[in-house]
N, C-alpha and C. Protein backbone atom coordinates (compact mmCIF):
# COMPACT_ATOMS: atom_id res chain seq x y z
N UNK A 1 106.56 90.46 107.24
CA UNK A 1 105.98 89.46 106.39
C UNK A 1 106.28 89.77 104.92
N UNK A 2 106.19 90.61 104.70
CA UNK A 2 106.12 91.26 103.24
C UNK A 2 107.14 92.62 102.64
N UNK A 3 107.88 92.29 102.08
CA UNK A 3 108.96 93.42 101.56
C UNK A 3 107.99 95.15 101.81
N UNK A 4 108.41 95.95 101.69
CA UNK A 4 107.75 97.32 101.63
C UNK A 4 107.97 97.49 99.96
N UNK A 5 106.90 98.10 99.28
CA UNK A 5 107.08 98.82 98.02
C UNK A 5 107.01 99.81 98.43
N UNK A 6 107.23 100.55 97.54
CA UNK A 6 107.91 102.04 96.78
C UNK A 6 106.47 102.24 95.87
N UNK A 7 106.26 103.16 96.62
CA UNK A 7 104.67 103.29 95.10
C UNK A 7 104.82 105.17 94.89
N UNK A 8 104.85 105.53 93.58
CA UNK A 8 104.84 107.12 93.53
C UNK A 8 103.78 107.27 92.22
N UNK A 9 103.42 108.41 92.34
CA UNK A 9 102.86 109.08 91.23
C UNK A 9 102.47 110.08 91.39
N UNK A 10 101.14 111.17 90.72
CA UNK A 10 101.43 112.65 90.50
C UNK A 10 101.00 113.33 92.30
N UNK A 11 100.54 112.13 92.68
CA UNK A 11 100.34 113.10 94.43
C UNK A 11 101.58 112.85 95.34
N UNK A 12 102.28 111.98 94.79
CA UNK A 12 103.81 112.01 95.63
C UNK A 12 104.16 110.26 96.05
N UNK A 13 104.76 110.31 97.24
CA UNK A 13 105.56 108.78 97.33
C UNK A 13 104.77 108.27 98.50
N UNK A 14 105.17 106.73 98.51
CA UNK A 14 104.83 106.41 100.25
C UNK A 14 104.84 105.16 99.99
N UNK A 15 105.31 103.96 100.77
CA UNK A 15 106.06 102.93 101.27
C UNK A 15 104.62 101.92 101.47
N UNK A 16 104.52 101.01 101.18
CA UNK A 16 103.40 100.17 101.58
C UNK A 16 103.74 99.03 101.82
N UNK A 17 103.79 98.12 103.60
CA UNK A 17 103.92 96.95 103.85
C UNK A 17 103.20 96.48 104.40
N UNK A 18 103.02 94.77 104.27
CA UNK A 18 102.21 94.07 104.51
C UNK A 18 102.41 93.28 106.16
N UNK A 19 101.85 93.79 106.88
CA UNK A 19 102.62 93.43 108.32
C UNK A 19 102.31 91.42 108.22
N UNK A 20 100.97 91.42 108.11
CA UNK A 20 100.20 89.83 108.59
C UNK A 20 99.21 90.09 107.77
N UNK A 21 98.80 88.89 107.77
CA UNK A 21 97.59 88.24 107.00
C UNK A 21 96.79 87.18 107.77
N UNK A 22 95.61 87.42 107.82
CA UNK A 22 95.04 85.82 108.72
C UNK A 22 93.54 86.33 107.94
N UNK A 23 93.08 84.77 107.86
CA UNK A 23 91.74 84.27 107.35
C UNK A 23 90.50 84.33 108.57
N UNK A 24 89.30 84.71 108.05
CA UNK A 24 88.39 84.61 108.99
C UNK A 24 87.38 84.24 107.91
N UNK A 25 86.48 82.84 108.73
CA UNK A 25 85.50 82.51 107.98
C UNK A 25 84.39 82.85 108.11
N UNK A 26 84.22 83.98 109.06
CA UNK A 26 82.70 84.92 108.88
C UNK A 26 83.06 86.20 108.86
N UNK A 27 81.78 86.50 108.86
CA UNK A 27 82.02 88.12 109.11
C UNK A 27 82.28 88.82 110.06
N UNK A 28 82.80 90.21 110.74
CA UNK A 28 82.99 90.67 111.91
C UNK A 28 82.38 91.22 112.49
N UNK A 29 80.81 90.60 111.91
CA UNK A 29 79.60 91.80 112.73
C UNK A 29 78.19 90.54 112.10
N UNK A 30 77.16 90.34 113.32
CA UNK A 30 75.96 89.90 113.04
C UNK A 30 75.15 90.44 111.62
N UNK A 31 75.43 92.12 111.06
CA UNK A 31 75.14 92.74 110.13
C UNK A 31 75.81 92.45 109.14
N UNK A 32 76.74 91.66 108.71
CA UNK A 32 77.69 91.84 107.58
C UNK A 32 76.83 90.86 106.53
N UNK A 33 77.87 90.47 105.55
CA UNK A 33 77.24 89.10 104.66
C UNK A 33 78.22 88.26 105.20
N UNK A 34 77.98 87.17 105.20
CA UNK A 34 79.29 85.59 104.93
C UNK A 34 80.01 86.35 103.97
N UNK A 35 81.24 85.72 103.93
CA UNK A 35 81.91 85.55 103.05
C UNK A 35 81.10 84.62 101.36
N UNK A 36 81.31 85.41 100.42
CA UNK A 36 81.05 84.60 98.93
C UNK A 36 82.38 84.02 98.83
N UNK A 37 82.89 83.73 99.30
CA UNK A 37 84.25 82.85 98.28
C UNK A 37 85.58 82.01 99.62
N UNK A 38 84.28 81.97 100.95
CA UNK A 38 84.81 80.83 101.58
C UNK A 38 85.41 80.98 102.78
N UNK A 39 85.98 82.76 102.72
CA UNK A 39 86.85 83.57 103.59
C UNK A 39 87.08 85.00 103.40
N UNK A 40 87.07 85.33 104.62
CA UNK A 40 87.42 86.93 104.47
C UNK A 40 89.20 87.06 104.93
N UNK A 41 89.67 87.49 104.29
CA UNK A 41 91.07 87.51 104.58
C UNK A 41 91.65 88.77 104.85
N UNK A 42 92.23 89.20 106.17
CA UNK A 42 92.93 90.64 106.77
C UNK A 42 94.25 90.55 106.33
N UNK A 43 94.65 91.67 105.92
CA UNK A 43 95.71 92.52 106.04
C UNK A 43 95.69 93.44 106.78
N UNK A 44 96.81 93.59 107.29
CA UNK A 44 97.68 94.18 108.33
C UNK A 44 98.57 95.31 107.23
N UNK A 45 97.86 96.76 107.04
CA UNK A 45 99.16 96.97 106.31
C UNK A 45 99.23 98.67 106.82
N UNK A 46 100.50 98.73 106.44
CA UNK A 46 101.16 99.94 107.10
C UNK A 46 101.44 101.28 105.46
N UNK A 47 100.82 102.01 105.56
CA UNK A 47 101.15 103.09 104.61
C UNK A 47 102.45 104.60 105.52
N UNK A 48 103.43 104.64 104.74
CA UNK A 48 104.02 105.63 105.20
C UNK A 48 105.08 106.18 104.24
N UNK A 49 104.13 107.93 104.09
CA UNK A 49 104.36 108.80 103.28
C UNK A 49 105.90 109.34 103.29
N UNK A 50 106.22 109.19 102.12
CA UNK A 50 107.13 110.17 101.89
C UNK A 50 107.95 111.59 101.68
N UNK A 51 106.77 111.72 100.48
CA UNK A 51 106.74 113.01 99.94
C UNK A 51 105.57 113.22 99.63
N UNK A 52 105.12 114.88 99.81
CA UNK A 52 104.17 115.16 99.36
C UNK A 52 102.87 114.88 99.84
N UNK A 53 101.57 114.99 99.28
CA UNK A 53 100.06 114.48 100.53
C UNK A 53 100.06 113.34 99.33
N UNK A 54 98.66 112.36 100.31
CA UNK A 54 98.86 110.62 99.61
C UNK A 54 97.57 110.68 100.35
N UNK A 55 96.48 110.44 99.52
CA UNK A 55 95.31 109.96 99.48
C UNK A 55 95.06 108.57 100.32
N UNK A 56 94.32 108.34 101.32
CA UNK A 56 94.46 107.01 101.57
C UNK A 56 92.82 106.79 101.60
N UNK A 57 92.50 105.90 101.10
CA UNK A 57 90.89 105.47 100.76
C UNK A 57 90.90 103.76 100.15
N UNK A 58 89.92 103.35 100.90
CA UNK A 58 90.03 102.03 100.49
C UNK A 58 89.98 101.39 98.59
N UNK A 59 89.02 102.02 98.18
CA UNK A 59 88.95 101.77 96.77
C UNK A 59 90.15 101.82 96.11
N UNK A 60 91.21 103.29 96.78
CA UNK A 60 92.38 103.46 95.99
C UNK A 60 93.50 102.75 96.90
N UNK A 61 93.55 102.11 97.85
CA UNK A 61 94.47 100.97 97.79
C UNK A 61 95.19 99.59 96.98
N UNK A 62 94.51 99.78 96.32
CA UNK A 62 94.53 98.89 95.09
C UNK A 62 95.41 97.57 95.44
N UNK A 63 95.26 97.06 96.83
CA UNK A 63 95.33 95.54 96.87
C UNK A 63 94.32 94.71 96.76
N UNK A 64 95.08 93.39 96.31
CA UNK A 64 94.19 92.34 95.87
C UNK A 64 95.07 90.74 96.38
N UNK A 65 93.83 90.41 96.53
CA UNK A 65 94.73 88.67 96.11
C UNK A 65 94.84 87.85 95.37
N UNK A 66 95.91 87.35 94.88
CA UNK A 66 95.93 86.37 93.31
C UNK A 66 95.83 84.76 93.71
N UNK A 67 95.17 83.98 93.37
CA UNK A 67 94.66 82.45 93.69
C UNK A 67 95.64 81.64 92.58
N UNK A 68 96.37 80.71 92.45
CA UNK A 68 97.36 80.21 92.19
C UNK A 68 96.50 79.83 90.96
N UNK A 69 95.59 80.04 90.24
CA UNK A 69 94.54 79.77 88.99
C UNK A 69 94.45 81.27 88.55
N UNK A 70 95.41 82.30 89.01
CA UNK A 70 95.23 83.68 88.75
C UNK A 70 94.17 84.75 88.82
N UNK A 71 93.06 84.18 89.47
CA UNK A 71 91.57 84.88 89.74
C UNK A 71 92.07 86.09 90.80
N UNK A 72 91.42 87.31 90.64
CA UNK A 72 92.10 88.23 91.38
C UNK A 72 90.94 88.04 92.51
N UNK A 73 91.19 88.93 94.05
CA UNK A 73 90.39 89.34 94.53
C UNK A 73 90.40 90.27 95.20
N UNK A 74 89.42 91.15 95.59
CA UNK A 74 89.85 92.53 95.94
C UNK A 74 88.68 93.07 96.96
N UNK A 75 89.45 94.35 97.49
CA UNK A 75 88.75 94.82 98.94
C UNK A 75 87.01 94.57 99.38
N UNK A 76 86.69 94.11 100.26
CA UNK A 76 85.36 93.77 100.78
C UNK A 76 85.12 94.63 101.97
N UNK A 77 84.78 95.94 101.16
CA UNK A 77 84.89 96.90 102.94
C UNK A 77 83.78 97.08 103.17
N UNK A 78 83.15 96.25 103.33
CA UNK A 78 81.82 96.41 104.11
C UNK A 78 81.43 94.76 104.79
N UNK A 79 82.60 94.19 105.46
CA UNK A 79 82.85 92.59 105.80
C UNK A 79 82.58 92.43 107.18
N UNK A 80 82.03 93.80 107.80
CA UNK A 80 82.25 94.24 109.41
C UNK A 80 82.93 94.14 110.24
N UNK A 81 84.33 93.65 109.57
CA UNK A 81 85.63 94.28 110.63
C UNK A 81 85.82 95.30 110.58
N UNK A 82 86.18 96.15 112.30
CA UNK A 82 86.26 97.10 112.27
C UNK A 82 87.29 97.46 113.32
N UNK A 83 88.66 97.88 113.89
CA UNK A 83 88.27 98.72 112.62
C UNK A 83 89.06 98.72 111.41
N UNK A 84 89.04 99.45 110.45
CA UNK A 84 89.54 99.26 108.89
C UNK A 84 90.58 100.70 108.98
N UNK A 85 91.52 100.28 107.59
CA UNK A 85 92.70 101.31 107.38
C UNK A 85 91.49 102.25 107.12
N UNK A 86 91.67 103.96 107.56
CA UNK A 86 90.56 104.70 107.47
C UNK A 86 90.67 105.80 106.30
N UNK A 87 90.44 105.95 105.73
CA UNK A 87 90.36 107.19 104.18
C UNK A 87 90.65 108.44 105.00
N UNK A 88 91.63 108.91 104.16
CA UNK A 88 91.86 110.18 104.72
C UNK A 88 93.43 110.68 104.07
N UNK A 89 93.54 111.98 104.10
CA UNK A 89 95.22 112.70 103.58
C UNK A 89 96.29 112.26 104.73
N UNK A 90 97.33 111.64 103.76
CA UNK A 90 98.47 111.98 104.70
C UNK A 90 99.72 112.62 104.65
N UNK A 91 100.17 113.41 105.13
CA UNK A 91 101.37 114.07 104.71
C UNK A 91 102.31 113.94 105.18
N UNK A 92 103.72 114.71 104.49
CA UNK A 92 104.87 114.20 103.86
C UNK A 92 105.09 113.67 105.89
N UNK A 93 105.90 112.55 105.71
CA UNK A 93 106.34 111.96 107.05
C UNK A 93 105.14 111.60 108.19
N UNK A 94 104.02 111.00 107.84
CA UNK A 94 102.90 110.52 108.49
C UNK A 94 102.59 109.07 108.41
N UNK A 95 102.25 108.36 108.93
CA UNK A 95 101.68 106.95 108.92
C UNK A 95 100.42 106.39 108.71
N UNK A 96 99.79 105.54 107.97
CA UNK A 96 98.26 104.87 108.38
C UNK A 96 98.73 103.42 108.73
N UNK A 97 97.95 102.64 109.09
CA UNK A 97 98.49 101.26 109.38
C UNK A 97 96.62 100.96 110.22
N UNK A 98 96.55 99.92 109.41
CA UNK A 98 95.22 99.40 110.20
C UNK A 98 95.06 98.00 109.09
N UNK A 99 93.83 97.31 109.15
CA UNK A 99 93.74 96.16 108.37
C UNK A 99 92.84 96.69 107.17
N UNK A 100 93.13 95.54 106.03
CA UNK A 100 92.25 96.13 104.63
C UNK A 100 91.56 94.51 104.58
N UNK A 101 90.09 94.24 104.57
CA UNK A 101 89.83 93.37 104.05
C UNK A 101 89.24 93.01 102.67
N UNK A 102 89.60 91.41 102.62
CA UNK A 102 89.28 90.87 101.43
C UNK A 102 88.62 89.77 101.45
N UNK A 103 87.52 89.51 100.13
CA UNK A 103 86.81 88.13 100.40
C UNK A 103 87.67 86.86 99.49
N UNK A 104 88.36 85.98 99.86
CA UNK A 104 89.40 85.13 98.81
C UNK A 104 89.15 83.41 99.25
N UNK A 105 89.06 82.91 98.47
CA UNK A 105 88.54 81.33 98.93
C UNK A 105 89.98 80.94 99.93
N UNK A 106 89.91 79.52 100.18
CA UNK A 106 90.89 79.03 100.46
C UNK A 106 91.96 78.49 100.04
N UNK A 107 92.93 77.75 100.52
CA UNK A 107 94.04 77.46 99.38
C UNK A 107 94.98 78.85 99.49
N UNK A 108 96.40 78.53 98.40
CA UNK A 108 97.56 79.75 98.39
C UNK A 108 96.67 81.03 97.76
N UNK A 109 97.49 81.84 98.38
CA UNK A 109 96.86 83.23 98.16
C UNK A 109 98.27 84.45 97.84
N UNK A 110 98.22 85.04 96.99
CA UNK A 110 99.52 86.08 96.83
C UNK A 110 98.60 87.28 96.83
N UNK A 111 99.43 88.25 97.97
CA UNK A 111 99.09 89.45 97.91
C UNK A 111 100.01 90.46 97.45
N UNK A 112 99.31 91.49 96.44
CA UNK A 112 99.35 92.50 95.40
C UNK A 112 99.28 93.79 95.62
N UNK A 113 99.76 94.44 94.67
CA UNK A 113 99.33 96.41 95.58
C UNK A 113 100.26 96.83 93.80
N UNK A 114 98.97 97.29 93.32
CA UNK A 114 99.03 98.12 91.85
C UNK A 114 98.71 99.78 92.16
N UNK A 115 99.68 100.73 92.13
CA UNK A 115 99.41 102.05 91.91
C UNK A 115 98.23 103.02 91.65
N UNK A 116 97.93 102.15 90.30
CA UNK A 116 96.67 102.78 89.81
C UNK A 116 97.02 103.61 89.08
N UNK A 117 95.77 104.14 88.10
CA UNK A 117 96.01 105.34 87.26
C UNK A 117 97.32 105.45 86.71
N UNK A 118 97.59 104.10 85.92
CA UNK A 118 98.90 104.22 84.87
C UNK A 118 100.12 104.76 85.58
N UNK A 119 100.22 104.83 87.16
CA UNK A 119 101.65 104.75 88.31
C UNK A 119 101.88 103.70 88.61
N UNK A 120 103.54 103.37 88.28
CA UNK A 120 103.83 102.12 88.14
C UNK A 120 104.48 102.05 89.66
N UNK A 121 103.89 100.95 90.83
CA UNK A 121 104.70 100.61 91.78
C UNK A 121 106.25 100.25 91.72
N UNK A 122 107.04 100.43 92.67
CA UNK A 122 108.41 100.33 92.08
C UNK A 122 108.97 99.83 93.89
């Protein structure tokens, strides 16, 4: 679905693609909230390290979705799908791959993935 980036910085490298995307208009658990903004939207995404150990934690995934009015939106990990890409080290030649959710209205949606901490994706 989605090209792979190239993302590096001072903990090392690792490849991030976007397998699928699909909308769900509730939550994935009787416990969750609704969606605020219309939809909860999955990614499907695959992390795989290069070099070095690579932090994987939802906060520092740093995808989002951009709404064709430029409003960002970003991870909703507590939406009760489960299960979720899981936090944890990975090292040099290892994989994560699970879904990241997000709460994003309806309508076009572009999905994003920023480095963080002044590392520029490439």
């Amino acid at each position: 679905m989605g090209a792979p980036v190239v993302v590096t910085n001072s903990k090392g490298t690792a490849t991030v693609t976007l397998n699928s995307a699909e909308r769900k208009p509730a939550a994935g658990s009787e416990y969750a909230d609704p969606p605020r903004n219309e939809n909860y939207v999955l990614l499907d995404v695959k992390r795989d390290e290069r070099r070095n150990g690579w932090h994987v934690a939802l906060p520092h995934l740093r995808l989002g979705l951009r709404a064709a009015d430029g409003h960002e939106y970003n991870v909703a990990a507590f939406a009760g799908y489960d299960p979720q890409l899981n936090s944890g080290e990975l090292i040099a030649g290892s994989k994560a791959r699970g879904p990241v959710v997000l709460d994003a209205p309806a309508g076009p949606l572009t999905a994003g993935y920023t480095a963080g901490f002044g590392a520029p994706a490439t």
